[in-house]
Every structure is written in structure tokens, then in C-alpha cells.
N, C-alpha and C. Protein backbone atom coordinates (compact mmCIF):
# COMPACT_ATOMS: atom_id res chain seq x y z
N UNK A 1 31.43 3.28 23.69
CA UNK A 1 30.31 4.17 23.51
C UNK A 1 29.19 3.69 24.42
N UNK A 2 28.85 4.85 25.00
CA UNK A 2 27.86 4.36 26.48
C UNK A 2 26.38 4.44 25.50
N UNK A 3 25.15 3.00 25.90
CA UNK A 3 24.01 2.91 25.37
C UNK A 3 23.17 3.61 26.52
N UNK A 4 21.70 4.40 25.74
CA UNK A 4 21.32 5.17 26.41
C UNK A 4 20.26 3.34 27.03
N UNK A 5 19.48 3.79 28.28
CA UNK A 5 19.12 2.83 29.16
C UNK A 5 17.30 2.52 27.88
N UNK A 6 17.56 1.44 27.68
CA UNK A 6 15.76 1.08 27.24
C UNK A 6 15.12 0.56 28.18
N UNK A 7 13.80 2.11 28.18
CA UNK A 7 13.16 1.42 28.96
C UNK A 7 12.56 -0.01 29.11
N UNK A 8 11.47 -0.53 30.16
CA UNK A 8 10.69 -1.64 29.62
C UNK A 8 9.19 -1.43 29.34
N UNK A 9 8.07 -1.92 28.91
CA UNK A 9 6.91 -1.17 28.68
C UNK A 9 6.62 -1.69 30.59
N UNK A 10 5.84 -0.81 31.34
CA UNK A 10 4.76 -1.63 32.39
C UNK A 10 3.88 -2.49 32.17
N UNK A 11 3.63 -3.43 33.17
CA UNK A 11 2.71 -4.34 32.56
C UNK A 11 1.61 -4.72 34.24
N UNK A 12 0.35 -4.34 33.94
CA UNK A 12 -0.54 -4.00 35.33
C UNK A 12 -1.05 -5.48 35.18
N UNK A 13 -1.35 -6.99 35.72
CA UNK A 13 -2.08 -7.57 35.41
C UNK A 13 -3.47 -7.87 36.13
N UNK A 14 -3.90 -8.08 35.94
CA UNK A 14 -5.52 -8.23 36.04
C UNK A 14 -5.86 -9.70 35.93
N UNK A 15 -7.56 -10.13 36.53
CA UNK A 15 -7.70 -11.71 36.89
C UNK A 15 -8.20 -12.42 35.28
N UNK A 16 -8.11 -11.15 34.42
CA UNK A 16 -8.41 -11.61 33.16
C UNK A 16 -7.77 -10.98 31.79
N UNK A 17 -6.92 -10.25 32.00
CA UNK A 17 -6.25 -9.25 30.97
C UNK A 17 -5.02 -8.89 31.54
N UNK A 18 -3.95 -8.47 30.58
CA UNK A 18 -2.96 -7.26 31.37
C UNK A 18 -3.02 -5.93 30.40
N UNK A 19 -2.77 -5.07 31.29
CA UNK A 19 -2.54 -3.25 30.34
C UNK A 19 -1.11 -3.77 30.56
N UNK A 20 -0.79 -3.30 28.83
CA UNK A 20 0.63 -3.15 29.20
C UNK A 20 0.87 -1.34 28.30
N UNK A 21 1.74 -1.03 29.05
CA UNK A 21 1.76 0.48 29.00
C UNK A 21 3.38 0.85 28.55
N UNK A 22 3.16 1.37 27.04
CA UNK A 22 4.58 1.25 27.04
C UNK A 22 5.61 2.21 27.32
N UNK A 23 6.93 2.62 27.46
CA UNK A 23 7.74 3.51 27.88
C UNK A 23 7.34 4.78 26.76
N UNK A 24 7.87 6.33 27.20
CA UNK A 24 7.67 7.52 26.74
C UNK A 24 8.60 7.56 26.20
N UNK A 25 9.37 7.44 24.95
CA UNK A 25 10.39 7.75 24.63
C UNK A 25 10.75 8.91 23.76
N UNK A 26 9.25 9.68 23.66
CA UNK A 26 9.50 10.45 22.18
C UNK A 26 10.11 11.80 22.97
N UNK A 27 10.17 12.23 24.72
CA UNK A 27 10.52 13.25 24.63
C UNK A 27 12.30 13.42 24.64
N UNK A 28 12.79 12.69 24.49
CA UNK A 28 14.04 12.37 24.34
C UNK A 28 14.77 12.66 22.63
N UNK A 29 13.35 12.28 22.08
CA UNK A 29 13.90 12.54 20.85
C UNK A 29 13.41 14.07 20.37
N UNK A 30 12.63 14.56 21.24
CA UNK A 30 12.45 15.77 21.15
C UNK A 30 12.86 16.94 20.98
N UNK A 31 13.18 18.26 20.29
CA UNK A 31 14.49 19.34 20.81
C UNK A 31 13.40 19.98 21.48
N UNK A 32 14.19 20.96 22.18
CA UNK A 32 13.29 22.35 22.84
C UNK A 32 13.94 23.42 22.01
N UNK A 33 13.13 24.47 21.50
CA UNK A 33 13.90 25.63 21.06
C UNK A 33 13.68 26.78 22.14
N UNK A 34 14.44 27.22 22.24
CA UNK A 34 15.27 28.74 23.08
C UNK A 34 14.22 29.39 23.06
N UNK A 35 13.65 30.24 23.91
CA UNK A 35 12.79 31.67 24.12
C UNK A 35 13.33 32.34 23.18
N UNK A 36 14.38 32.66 22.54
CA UNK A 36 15.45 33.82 21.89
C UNK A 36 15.41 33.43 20.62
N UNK A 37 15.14 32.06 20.10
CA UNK A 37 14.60 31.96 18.80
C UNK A 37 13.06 32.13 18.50
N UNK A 38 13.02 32.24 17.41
CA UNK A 38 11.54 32.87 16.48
C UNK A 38 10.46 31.37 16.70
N UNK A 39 9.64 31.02 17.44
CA UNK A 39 8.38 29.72 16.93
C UNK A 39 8.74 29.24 15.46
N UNK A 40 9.11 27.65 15.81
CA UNK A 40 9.11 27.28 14.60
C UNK A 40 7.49 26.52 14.51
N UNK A 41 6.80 26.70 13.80
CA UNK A 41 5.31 26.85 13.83
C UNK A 41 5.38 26.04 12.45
N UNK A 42 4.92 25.09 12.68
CA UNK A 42 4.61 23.33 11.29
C UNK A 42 3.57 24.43 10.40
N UNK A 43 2.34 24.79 11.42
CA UNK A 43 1.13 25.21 10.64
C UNK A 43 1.76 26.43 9.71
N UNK A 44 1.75 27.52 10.23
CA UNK A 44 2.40 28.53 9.53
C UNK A 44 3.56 27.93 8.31
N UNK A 45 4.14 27.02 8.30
CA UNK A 45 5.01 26.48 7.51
C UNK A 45 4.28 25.60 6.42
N UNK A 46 3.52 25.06 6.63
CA UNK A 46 2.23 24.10 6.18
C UNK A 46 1.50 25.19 4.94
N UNK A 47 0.85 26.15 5.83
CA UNK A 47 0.04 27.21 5.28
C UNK A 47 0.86 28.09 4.19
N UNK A 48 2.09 28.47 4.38
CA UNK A 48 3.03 29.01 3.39
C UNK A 48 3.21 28.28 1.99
N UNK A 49 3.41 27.42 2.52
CA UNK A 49 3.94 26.23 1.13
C UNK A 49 2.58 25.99 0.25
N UNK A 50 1.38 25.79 1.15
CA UNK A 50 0.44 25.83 0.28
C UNK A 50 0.17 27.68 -0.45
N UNK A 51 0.38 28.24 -0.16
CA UNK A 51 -0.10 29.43 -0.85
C UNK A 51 1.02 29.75 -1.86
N UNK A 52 2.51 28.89 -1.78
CA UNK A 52 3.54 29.04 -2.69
C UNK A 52 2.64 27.90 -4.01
N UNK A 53 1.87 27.00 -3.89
CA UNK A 53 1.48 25.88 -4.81
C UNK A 53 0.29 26.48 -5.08
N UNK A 54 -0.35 27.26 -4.95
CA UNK A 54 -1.81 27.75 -4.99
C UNK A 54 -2.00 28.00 -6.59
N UNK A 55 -0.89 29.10 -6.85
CA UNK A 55 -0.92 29.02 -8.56
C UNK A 55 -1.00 27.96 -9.24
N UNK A 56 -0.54 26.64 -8.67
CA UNK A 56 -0.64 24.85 -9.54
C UNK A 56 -2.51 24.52 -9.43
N UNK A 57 -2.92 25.20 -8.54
CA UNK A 57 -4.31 24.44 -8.20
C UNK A 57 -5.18 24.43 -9.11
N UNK A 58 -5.28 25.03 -9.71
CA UNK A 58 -6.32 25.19 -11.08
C UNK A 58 -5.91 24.33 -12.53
N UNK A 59 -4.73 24.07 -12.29
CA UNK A 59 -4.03 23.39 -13.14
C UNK A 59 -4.19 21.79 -12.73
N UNK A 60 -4.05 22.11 -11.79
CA UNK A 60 -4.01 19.93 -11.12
C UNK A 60 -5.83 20.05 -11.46
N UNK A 61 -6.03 20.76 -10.99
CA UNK A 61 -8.10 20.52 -11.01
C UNK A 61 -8.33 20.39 -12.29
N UNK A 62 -7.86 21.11 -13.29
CA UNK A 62 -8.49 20.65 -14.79
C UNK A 62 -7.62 19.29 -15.18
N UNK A 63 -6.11 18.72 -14.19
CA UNK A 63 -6.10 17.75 -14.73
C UNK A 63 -6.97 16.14 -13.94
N UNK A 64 -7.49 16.72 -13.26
CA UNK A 64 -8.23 15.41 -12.56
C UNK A 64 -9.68 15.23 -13.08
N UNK A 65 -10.16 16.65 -13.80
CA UNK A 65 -11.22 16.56 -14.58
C UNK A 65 -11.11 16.06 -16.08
N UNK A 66 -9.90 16.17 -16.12
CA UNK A 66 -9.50 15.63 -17.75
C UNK A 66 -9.58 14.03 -17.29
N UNK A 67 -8.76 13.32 -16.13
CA UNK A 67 -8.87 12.27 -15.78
C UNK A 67 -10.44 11.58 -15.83
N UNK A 68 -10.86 12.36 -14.92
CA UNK A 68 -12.69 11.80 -14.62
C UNK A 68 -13.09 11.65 -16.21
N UNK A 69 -13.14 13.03 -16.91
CA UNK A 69 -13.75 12.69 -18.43
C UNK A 69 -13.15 11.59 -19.40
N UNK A 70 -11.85 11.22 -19.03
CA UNK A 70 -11.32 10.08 -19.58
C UNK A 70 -11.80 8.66 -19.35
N UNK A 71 -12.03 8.40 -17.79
CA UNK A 71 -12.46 7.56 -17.22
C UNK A 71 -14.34 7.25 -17.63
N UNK A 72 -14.86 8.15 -17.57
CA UNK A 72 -15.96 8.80 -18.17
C UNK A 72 -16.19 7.82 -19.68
N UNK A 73 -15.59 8.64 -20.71
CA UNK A 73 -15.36 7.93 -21.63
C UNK A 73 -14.94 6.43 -22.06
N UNK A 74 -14.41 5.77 -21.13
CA UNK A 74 -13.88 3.97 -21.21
C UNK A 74 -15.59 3.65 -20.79
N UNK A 75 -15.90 4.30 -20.02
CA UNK A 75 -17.17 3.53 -19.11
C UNK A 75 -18.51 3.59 -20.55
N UNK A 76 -18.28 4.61 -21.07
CA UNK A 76 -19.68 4.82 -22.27
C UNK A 76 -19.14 3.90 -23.44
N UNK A 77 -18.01 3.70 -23.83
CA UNK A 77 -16.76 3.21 -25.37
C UNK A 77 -17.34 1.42 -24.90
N UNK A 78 -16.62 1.47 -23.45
CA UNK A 78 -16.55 -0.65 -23.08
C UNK A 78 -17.85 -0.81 -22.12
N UNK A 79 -18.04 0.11 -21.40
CA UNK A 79 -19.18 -0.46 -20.71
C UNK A 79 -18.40 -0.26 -19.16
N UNK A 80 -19.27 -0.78 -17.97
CA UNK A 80 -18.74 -1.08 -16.76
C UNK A 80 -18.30 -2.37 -16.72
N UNK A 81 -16.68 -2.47 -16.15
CA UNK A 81 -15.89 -3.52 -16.07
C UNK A 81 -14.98 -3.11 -14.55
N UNK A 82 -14.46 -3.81 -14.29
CA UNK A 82 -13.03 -4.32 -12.86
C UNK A 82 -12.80 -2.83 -13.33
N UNK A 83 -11.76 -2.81 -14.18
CA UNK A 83 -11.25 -1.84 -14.60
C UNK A 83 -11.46 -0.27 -15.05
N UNK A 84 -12.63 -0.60 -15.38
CA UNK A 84 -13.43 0.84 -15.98
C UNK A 84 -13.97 1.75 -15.03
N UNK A 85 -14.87 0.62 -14.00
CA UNK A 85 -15.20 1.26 -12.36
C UNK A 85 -14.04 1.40 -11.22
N UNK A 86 -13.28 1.25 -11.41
CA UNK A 86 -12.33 1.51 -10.56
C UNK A 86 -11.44 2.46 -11.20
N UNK A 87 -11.76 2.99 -12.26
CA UNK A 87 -10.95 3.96 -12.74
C UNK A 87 -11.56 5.37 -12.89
N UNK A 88 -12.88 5.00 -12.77
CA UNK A 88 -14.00 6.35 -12.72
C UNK A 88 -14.45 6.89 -11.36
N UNK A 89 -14.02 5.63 -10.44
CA UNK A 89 -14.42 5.60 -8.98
C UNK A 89 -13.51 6.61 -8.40
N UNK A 90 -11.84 6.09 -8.81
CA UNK A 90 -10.79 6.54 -8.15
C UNK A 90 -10.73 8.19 -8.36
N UNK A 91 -10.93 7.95 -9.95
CA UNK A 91 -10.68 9.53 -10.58
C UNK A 91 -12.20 10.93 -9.56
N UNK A 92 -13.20 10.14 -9.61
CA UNK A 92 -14.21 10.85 -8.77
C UNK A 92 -13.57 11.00 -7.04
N UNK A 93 -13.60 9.57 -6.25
CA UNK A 93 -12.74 10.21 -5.26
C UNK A 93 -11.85 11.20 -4.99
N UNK A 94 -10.95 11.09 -6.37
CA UNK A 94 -9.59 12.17 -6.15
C UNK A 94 -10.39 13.16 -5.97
N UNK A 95 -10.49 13.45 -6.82
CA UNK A 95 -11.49 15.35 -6.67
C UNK A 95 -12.47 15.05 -5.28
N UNK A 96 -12.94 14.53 -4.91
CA UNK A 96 -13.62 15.02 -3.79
C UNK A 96 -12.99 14.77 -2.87
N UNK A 97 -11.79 14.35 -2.94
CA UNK A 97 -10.61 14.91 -1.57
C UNK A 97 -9.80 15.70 -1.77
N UNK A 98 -9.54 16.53 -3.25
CA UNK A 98 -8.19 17.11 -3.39
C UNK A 98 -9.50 18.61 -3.59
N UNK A 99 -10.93 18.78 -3.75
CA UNK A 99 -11.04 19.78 -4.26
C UNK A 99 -11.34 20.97 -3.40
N UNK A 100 -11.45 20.97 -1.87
CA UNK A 100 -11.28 22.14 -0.98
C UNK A 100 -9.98 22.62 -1.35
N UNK A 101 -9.32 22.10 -1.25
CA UNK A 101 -7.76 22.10 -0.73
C UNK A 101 -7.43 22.97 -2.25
N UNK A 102 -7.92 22.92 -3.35
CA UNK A 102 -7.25 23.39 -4.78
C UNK A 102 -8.24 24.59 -4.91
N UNK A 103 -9.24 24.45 -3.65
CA UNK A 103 -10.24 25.96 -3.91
C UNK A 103 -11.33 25.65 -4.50
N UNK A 104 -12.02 24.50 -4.86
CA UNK A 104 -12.83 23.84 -5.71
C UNK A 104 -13.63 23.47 -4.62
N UNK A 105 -14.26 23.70 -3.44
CA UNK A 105 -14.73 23.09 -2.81
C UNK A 105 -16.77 22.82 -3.19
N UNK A 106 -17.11 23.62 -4.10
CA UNK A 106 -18.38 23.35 -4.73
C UNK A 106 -18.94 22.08 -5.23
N UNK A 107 -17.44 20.87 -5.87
CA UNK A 107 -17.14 20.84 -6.74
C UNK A 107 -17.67 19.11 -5.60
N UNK A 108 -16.70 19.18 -4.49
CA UNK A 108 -16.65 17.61 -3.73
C UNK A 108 -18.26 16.97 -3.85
N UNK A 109 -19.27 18.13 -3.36
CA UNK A 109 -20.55 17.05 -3.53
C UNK A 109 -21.04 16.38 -4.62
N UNK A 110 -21.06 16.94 -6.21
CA UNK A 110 -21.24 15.86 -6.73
C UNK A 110 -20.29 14.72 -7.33
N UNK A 111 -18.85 14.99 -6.87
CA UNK A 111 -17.63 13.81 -6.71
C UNK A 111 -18.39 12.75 -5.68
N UNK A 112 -18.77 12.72 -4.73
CA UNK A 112 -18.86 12.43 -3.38
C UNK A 112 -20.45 11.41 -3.71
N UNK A 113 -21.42 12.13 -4.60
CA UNK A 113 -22.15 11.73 -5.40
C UNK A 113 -21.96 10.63 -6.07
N UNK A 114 -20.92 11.28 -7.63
CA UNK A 114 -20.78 9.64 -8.09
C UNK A 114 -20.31 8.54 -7.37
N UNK A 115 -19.51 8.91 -6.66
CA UNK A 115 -18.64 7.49 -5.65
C UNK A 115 -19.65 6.79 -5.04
N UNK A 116 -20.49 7.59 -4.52
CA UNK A 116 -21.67 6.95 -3.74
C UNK A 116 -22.76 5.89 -4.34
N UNK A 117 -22.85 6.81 -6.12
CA UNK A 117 -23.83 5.67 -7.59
C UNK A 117 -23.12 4.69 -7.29
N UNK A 118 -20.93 4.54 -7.90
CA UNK A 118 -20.53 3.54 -8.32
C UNK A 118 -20.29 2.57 -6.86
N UNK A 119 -20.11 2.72 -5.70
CA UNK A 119 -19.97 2.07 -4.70
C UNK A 119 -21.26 0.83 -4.46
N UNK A 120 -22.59 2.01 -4.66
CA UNK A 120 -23.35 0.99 -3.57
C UNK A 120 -24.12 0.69 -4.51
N UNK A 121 -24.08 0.64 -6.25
CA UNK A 121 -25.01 0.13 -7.08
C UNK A 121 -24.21 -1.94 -7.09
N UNK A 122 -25.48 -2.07 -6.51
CA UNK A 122 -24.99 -3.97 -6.15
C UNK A 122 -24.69 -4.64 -7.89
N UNK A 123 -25.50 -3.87 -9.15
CA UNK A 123 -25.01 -4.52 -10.42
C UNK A 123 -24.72 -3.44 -11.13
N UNK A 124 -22.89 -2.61 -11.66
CA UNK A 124 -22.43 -2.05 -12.43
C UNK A 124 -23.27 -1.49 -13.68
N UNK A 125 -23.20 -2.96 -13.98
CA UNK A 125 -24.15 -2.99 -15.22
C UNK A 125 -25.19 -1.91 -15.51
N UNK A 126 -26.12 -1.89 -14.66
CA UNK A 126 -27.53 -1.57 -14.24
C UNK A 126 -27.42 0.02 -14.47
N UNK A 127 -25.90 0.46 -14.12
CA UNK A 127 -25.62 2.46 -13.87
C UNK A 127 -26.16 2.79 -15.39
N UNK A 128 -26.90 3.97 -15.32
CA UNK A 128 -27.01 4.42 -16.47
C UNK A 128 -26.32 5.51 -16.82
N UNK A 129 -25.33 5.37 -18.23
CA UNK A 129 -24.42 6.08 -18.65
C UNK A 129 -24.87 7.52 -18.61
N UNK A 130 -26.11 7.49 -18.54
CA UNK A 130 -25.91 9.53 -18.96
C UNK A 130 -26.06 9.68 -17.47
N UNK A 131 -26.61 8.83 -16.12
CA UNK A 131 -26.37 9.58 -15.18
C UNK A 131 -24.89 9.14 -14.51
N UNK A 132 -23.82 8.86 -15.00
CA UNK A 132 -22.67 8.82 -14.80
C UNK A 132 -22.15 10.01 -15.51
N UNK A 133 -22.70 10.52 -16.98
CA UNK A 133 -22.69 11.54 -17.77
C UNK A 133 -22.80 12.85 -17.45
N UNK A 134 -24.18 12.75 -16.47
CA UNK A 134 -24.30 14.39 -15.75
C UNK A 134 -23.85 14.43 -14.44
N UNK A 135 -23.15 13.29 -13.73
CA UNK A 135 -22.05 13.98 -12.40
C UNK A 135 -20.74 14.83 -13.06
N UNK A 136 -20.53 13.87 -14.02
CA UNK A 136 -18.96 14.18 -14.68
C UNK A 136 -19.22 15.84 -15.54
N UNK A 137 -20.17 15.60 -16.30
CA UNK A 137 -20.71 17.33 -17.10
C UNK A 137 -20.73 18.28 -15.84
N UNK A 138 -21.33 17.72 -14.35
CA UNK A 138 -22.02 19.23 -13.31
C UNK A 138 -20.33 18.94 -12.95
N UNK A 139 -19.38 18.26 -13.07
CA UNK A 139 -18.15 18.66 -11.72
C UNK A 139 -17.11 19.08 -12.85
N UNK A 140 -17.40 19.34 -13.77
CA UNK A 140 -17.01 19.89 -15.29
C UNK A 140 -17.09 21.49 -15.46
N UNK A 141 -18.79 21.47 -15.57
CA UNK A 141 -18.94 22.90 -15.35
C UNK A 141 -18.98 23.82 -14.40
N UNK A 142 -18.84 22.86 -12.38
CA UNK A 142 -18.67 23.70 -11.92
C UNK A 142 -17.21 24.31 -11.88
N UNK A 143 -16.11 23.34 -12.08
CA UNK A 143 -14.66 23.80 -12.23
C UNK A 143 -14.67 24.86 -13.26
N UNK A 144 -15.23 24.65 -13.96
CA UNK A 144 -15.32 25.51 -15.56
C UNK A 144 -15.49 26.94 -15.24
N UNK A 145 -16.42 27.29 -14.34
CA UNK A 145 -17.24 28.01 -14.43
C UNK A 145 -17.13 28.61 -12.88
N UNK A 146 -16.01 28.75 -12.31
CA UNK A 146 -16.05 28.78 -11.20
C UNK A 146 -15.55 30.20 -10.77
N UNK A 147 -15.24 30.98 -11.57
CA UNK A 147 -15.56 32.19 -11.26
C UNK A 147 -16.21 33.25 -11.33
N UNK A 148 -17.34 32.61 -11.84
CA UNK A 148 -18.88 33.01 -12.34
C UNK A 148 -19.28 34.07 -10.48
N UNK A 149 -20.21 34.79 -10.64
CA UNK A 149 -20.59 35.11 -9.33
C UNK A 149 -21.46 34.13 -8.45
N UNK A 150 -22.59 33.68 -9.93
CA UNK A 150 -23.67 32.63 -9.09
C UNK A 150 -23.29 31.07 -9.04
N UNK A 151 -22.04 30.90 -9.30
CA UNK A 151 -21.55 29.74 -9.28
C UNK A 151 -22.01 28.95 -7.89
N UNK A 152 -22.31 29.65 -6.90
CA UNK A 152 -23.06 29.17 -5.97
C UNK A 152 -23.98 28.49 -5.83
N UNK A 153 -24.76 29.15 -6.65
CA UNK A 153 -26.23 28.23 -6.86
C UNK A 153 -26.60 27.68 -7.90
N UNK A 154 -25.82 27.96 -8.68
CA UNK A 154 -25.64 26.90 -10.20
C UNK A 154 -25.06 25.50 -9.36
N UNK A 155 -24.09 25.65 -8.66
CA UNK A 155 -23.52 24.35 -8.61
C UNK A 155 -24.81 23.77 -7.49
N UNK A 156 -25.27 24.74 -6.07
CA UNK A 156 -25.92 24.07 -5.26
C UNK A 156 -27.22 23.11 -6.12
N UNK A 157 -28.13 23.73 -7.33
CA UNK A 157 -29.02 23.12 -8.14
C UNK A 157 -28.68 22.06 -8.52
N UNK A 158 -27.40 22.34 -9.62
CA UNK A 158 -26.64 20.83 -9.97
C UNK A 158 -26.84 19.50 -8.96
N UNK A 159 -26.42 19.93 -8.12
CA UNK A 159 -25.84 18.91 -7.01
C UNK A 159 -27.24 18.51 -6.78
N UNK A 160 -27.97 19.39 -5.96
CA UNK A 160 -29.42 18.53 -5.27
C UNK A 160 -30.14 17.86 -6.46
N UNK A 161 -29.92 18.14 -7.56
CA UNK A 161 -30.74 17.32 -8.77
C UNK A 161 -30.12 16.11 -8.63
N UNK A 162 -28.86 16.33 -8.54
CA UNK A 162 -28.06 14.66 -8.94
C UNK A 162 -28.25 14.08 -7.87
N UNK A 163 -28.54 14.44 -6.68
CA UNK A 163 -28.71 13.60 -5.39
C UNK A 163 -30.13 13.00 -5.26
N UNK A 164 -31.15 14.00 -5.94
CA UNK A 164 -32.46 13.38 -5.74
C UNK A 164 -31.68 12.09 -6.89
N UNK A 165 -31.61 12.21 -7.93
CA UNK A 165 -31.77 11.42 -8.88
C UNK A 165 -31.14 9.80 -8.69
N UNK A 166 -29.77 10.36 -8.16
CA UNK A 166 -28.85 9.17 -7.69
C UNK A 166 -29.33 8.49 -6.53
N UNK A 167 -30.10 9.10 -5.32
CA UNK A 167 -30.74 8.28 -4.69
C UNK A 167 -32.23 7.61 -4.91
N UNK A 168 -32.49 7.92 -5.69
CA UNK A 168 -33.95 7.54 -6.63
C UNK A 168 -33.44 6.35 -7.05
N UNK A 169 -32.04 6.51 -7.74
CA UNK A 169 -31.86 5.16 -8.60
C UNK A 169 -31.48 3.60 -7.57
N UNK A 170 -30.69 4.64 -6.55
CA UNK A 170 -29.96 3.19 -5.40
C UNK A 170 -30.66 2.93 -4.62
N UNK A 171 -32.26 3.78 -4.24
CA UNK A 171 -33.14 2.91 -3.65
C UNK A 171 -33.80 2.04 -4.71
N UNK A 172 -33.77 2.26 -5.69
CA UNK A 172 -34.76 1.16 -6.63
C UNK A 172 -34.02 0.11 -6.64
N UNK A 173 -32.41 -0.11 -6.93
CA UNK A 173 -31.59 -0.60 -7.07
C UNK A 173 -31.01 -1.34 -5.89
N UNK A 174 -31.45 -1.30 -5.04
CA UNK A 174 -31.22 -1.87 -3.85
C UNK A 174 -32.59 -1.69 -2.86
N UNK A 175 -33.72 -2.38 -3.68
CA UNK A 175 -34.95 -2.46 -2.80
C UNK A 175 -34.77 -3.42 -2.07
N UNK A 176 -34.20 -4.48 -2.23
CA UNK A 176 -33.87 -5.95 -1.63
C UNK A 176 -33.40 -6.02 -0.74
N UNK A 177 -32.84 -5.04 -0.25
CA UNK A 177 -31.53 -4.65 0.49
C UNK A 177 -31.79 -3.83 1.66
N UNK A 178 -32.83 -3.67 2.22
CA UNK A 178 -32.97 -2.69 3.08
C UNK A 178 -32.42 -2.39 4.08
N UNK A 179 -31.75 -3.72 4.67
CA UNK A 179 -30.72 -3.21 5.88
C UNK A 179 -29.72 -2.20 5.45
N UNK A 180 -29.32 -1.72 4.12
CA UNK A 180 -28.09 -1.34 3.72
C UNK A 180 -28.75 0.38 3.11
N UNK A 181 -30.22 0.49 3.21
CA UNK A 181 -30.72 1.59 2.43
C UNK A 181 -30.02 3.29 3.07
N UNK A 182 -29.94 2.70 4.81
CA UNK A 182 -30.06 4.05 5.36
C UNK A 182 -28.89 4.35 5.57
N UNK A 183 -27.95 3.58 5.07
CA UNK A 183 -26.62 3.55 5.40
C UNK A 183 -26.04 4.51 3.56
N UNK A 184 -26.69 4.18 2.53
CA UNK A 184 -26.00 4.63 1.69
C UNK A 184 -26.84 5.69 0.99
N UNK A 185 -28.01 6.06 1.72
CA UNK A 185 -28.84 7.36 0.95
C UNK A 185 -27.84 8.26 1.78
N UNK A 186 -27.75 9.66 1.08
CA UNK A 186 -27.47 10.71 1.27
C UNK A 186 -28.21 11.32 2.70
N UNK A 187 -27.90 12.08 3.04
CA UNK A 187 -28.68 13.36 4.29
C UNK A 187 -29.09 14.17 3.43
N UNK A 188 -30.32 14.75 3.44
CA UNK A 188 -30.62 15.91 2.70
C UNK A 188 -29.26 17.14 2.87
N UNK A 189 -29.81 17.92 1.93
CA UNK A 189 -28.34 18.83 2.13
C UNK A 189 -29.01 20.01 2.87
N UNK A 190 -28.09 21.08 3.42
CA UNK A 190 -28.68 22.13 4.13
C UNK A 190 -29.34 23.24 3.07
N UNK A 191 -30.63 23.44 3.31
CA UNK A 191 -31.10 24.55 2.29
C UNK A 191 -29.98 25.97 2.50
């Protein structure tokens, strides 16, 4: 059985470095399809499958909000711990990466919000439960409530309240800290 030839990478050197440049091998592993067949098109294939799962989306979204309110709940029951913040953190991340994508996209800024309280508050401790209380209630009722007409500006209010508020708290909370202030306040949002 004849081996196909491996290339070697190039190697340019220089009076202080070398580029080394390695062989092309992916068009080999490549197919070409025929003019006479149909575009096999990833996106179009991509885009299908999601509109076959579209009916699940409302279903995964109330279960990541059931998650957050669970997580929610350990944090008010034990307090902030290893465990408790990393379980309210994760559950908030999820939704503000899964919630364009499930049609929820109202929903990521105040996800995007809490992550931002539990990340850059330097003592756990210090978070105050009801404003961990009203990210989890506004990304509650905007899922809830999301086929409301003014759900628009119910949620846009929500949100800029919790942002004044949450950055009110992590500049107080990190007055000490000023190299780190402009890095973790928010951008105002677009009126």
C-alpha cells in the first residue's frame, strides 16, 4: 500500500527567530462537489435544524430559569459560598448565552448584569440578597411575560434600573480599586 508523501512544515530563519510555516494539507482532505449537484450549504443546514428545535426553546428557557431561581434560592437559604456563587454565576451565564438563540434575547442584559454583581464584587459576602433577588425576578418576568406587546420597554426599564443599581453597588464596593473600576462598570445602554 503506497503512503501518500508528508509534507515538511518550511522553516525561513532569521538573525533572531525562525517562521516556520506549516504544510496545507486540508485541501486534500477536502471533496469538491459537481456543478450537477444541489450546494451543500452548512448554514442553510445549521438554520434548518434550528427552526426543527425552535418548538424546545421556550421549554429549555423556563428550564434555565427554574435553574437560576434554584440557584437563587441556596444563595438566600446558606448564604454566598464556593459553591452557591458558582452555581448562580453559571446558571446566569447560561441564559445570557443561550437566550438570543431560544428567542429570549431581552432577557441576556440583565443575565449579563448579574454575572457582572457576582464576578467583580471583591467580598461575596457584601452582595445583597434582594439585589441578587431583582436580577433573577426581572429575567423571570421578562421570560414570563414575553409575549406581552410592551415587553420591550418593561424589560428595557428593568434592565437600566438594575444597571444603575448594580453599578452603584461595585463602585462603592470596589472604591479601593480603581485601576479595575473602568474595566467592570457597564457602558451606558443605547437610549
Amino acid at each position: 500500500m503506497a503512503k501518500n508523501k508528508i509534507e515538511k512544515p518550511s522553516v525561513a530563519t532569521y538573525a533572531d527567530y525562525e517562521v516556520i510555516t506549516p504544510p496545507h494539507e486540508l485541501r486534500r482532505c477536502a471533496s469538491t462537489v459537481p456543478d450537477t449537484e444541489p450546494a451543500d450549504d452548512a448554514v442553510t443546514r445549521a438554520e434548518s435544524a434550528l427552526a426543527e428545535l425552535s418548538t424546545e426553546f421556550s421549554g429549555w428557557m423556563d428550564e434555565e430559569c427554574n435553574r437560576l431561581d434554584a440557584a437563587r434560592r441556596a444563595v438566600k437559604a446558606n448564604g454566598f459560598s464556593k459553591a452557591t456563587r458558582e452555581a448562580l454565576f453559571h446558571a446566569a451565564h447560561d441564559i445570557k448565552g443561550e437566550a438570543a438563540t431560544f428567542g429570549f434575547p431581552l432577557v441576556v442584559a440583565p443575565a449579563e448584569s448579574l454575572c457582572r454583581l457576582i464576578e467583580h464584587t471583591p467580598d461575596m459576602t457584601r452582595i445583597p440578597v434582594t439585589l441578587v433577588e431583582q436580577h433573577v425576578d426581572a429575567i423571570r418576568a421578562i421570560v414570563r411575560e414575553i409575549a406581552r406587546p410592551d415587553v420591550g420597554e418593561m424589560a428595557g426599564a428593568l434592565t437600566r434600573r438594575l444597571r444603575e443599581v448594580t453599578d452603584d453597588f461595585l463602585r462603592q464596593e470596589n472604591r479601593d480599586r480603581p485601576e479595575v473600576l473602568d474595566e467592570i462598570l457597564a457602558p451606558p445602554l443605547a437610549p
